[in-house]
C-alpha atoms as a PDB file:
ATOM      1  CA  UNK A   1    -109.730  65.797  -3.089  1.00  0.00           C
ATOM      2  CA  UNK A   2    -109.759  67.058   0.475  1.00  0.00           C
ATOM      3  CA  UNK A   3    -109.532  71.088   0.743  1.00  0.00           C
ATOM      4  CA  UNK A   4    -107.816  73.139   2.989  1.00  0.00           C
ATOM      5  CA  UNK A   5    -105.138  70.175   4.126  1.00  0.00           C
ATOM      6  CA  UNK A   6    -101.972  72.078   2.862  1.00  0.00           C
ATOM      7  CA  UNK A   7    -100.421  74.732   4.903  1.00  0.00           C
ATOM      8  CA  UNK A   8     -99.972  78.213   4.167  1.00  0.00           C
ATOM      9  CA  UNK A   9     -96.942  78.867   1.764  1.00  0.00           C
ATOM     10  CA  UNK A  10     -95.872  82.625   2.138  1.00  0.00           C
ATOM     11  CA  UNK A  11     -92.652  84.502   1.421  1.00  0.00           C
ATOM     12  CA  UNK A  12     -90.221  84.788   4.795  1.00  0.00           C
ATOM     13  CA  UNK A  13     -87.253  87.103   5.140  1.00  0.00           C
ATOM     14  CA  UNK A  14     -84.259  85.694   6.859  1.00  0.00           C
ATOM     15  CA  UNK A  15     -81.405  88.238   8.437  1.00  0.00           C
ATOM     16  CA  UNK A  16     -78.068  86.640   9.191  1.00  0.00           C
ATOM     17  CA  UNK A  17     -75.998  87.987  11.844  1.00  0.00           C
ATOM     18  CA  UNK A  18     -73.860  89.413   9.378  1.00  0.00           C
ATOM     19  CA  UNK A  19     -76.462  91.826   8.127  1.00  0.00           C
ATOM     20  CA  UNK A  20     -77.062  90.040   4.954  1.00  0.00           C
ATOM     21  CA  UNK A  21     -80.902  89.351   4.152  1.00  0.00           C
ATOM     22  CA  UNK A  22     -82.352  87.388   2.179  1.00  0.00           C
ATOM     23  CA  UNK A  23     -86.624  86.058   0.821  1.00  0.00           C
ATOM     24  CA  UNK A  24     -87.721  82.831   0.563  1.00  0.00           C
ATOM     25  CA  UNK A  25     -90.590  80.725   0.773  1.00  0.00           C
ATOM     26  CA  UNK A  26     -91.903  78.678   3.682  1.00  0.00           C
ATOM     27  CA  UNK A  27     -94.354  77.012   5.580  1.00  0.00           C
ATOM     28  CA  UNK A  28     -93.400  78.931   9.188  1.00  0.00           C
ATOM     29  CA  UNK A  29     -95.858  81.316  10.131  1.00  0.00           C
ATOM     30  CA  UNK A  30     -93.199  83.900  11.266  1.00  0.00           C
ATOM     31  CA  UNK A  31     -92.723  86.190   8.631  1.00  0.00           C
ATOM     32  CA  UNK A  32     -89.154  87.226   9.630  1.00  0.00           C
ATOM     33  CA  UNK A  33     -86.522  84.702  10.417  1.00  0.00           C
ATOM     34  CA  UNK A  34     -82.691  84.806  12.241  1.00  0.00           C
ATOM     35  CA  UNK A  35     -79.722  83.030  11.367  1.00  0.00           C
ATOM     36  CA  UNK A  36     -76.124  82.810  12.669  1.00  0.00           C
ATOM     37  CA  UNK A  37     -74.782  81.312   9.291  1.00  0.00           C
ATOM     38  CA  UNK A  38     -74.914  82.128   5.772  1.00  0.00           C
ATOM     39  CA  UNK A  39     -73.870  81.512   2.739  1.00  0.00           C
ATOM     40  CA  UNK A  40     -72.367  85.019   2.588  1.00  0.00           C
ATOM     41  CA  UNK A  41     -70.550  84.750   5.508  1.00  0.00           C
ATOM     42  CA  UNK A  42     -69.734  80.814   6.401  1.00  0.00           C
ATOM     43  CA  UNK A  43     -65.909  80.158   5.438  1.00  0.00           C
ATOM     44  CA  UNK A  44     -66.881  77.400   2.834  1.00  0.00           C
ATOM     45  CA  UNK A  45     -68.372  79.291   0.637  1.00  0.00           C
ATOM     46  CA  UNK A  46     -66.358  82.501   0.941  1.00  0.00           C
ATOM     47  CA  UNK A  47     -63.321  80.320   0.054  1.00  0.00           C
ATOM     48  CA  UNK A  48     -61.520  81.823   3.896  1.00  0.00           C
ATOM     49  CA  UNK A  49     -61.930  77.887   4.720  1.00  0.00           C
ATOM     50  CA  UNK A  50     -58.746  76.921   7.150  1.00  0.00           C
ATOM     51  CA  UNK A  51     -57.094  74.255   6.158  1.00  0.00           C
ATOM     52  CA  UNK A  52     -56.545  71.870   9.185  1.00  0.00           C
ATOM     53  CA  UNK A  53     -53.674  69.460   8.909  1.00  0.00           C
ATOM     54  CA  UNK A  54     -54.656  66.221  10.364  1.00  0.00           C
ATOM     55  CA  UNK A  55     -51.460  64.194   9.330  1.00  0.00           C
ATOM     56  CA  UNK A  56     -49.808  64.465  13.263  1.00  0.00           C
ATOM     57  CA  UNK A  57     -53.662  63.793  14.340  1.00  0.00           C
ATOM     58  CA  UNK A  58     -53.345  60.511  11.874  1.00  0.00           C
ATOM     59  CA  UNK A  59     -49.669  59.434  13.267  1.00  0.00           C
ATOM     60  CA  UNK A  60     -50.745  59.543  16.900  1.00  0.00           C
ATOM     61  CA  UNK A  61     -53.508  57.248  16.106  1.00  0.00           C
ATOM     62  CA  UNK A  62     -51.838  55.155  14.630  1.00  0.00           C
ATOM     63  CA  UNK A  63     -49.500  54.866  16.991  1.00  0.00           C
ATOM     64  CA  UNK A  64     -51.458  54.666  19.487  1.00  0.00           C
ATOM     65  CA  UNK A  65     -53.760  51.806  17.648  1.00  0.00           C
ATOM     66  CA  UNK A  66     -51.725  50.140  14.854  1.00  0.00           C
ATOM     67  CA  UNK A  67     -50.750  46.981  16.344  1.00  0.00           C
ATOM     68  CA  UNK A  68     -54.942  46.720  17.344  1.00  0.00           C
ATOM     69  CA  UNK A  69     -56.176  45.454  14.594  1.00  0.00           C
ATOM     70  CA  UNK A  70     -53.256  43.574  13.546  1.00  0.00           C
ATOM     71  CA  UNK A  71     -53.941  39.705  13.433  1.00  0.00           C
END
């Protein structure tokens, strides 16, 4: 087998701009990382999700385009 064909695999600390931080492993050869999103603050996973109501969105459409597709 070939030797020294892999990269370096090292630990890298990522800061969101919320102030949480966070190790992991990676190929990057930074050894400090920013993000704008995490899972401690993107609304997903914190469950503050808004709920957007598409149904007018879905009405207009149709419409606007129901008697397209119609044969």
């Amino acid at each position: 087998m070939k030797t020294d064909i892999h990269p370096n695999y090292k630990e890298l600390s990522v800061t969101c701009s919320c102030g949480s931080q966070f190790v992991t492993k990676s190929t990057m050869s930074k050894d400090a990382f920013s993000i704008e999103v995490c899972s401690s603050c993107h609304p997903f996973y914190t469950g503050k999700q808004k709920i957007v109501d598409t149904a007018g969105r879905v009405d207009k459409f149709n419409q606007k385009f129901g008697g397209f597709f119609k044969r």
